[in-house]
Protein backbone atom coordinates (compact mmCIF):
# COMPACT_ATOMS: atom_id res chain seq x y z
CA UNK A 1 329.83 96.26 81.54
CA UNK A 2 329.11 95.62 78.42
CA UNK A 3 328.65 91.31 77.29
CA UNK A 4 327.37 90.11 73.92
CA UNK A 5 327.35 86.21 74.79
CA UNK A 6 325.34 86.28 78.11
CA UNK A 7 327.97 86.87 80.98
CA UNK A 8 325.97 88.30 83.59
CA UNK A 9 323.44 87.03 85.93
CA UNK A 10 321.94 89.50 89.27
CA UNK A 11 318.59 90.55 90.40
CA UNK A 12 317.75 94.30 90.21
CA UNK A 13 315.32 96.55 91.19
CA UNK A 14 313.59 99.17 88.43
CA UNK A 15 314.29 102.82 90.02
CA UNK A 16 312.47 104.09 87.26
CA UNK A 17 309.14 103.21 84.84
CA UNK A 18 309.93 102.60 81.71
CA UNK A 19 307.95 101.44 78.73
CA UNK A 20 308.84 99.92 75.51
CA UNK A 21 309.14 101.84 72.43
CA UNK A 22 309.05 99.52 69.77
CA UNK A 23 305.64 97.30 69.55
CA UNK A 24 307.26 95.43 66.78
CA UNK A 25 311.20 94.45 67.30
CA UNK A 26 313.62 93.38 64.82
CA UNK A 27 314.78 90.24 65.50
CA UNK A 28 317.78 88.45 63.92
CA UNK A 29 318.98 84.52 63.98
CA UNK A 30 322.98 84.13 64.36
CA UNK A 31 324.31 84.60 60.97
CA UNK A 32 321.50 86.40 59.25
CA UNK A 33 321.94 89.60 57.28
CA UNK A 34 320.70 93.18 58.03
CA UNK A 35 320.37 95.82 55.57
CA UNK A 36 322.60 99.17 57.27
CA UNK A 37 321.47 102.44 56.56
CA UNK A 38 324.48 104.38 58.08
CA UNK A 39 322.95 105.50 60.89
CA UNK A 40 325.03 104.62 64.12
CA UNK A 41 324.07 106.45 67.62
CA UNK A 42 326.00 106.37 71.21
CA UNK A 43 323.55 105.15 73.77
CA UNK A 44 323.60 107.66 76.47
CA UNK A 45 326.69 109.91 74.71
CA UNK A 46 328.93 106.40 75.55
CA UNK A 47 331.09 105.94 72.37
CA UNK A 48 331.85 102.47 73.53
CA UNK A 49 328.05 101.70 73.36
CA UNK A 50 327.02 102.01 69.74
CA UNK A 51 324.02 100.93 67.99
CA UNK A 52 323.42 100.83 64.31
CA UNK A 53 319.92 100.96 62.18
CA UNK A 54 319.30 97.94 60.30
CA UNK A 55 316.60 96.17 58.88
CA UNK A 56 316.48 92.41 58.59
CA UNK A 57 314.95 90.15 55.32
CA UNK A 58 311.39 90.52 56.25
CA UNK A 59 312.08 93.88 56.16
CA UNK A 60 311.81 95.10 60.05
CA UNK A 61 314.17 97.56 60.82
CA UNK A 62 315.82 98.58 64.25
CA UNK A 63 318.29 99.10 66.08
CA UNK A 64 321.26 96.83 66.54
CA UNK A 65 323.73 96.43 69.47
CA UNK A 66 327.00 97.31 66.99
CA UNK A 67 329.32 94.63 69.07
CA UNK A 68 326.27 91.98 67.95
CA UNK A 69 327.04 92.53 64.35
CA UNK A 70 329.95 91.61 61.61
CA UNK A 71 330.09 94.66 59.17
CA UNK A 72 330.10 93.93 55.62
CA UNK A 73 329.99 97.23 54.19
CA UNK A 74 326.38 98.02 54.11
CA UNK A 75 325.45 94.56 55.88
CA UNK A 76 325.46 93.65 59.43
CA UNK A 77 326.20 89.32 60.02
CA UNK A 78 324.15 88.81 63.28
CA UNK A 79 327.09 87.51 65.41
CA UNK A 80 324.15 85.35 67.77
CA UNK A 81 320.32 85.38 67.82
CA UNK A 82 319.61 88.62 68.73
CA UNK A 83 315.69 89.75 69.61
CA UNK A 84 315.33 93.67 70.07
CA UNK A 85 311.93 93.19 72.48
CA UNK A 86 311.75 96.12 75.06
CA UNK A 87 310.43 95.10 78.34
CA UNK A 88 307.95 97.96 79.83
CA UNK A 89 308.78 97.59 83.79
CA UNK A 90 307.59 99.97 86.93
CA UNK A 91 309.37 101.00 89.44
CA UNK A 92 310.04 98.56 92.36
CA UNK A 93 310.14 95.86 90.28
CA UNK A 94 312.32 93.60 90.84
CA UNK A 95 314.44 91.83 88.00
CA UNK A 96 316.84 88.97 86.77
CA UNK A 97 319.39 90.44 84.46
CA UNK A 98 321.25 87.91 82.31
CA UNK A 99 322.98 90.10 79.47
CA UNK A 100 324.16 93.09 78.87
CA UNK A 101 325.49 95.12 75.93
CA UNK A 102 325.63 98.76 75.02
CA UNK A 103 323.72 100.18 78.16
CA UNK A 104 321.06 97.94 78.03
CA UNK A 105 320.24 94.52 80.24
CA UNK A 106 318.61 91.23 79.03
CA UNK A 107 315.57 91.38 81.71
CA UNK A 108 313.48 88.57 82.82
CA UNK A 109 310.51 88.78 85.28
CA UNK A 110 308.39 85.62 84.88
CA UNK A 111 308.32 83.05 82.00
CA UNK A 112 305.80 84.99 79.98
CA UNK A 113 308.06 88.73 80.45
CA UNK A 114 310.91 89.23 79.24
CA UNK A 115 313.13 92.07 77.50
CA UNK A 116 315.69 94.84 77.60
CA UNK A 117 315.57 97.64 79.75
CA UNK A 118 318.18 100.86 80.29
CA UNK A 119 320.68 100.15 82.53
CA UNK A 120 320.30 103.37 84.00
CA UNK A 121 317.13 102.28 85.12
CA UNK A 122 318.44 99.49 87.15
CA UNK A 123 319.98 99.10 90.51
CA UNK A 124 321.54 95.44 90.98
CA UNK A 125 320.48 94.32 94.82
């Protein structure tokens, strides 16, 4: 499933430990610009789940859920707040996932932990 504008809520479980990759996220606010490079990637091989390298006016870059994004030749208009933050989870954990888009779930533990995490490292309960 892929959702840009929430759209999902179910628990999960984490069948797999994962930790985040990015210490430093790109964030955007609904109708900011980001700077593309041209670099666009298919999570997991999926064509239908694209992400895009951009980097925002503080000049953090990332990558960027392509559906989350208008394209403006080399800019991307952030279609909603959008907050790249990885959540590092074990496995057995269990989860509340509230979004998803491009292979990746909106994951919150507590009030103080939240992020994305691979789909493919969830199973919904």
């Amino acid at each position: 499933m892929t959702e840009h504008s929430g759209g999902v809520s179910y628990d999960a479980i984490v069948t797999k430990d994962y930790t985040a990759q990015y210490p430093n996220p790109i964030t955007l606010a609904q109708g900011e610009a980001a700077t593309l490079d041209g670099r666009e990637e298919p999570w997991e091989d999926n064509p239908a789940w694209i992400w895009v390298w951009g980097e925002n006016a503080a000049g953090k870059g990332g990558w960027i859920p392509r559906p989350l994004l208008r394209i403006e030749g080399s800019r991307g208009v952030a279609l909603e707040d959008y907050d790249a933050r990885e959540l590092s989870v074990a496995a057995g954990e269990r989860v509340a996932a509230t979004r998803e888009t491009c292979g990746w779930a909106w994951c919150v533990v507590d009030t103080n932990r939240s992020g994305w995490v691979p789909l493919n490292d969830l199973s919904g309960v």
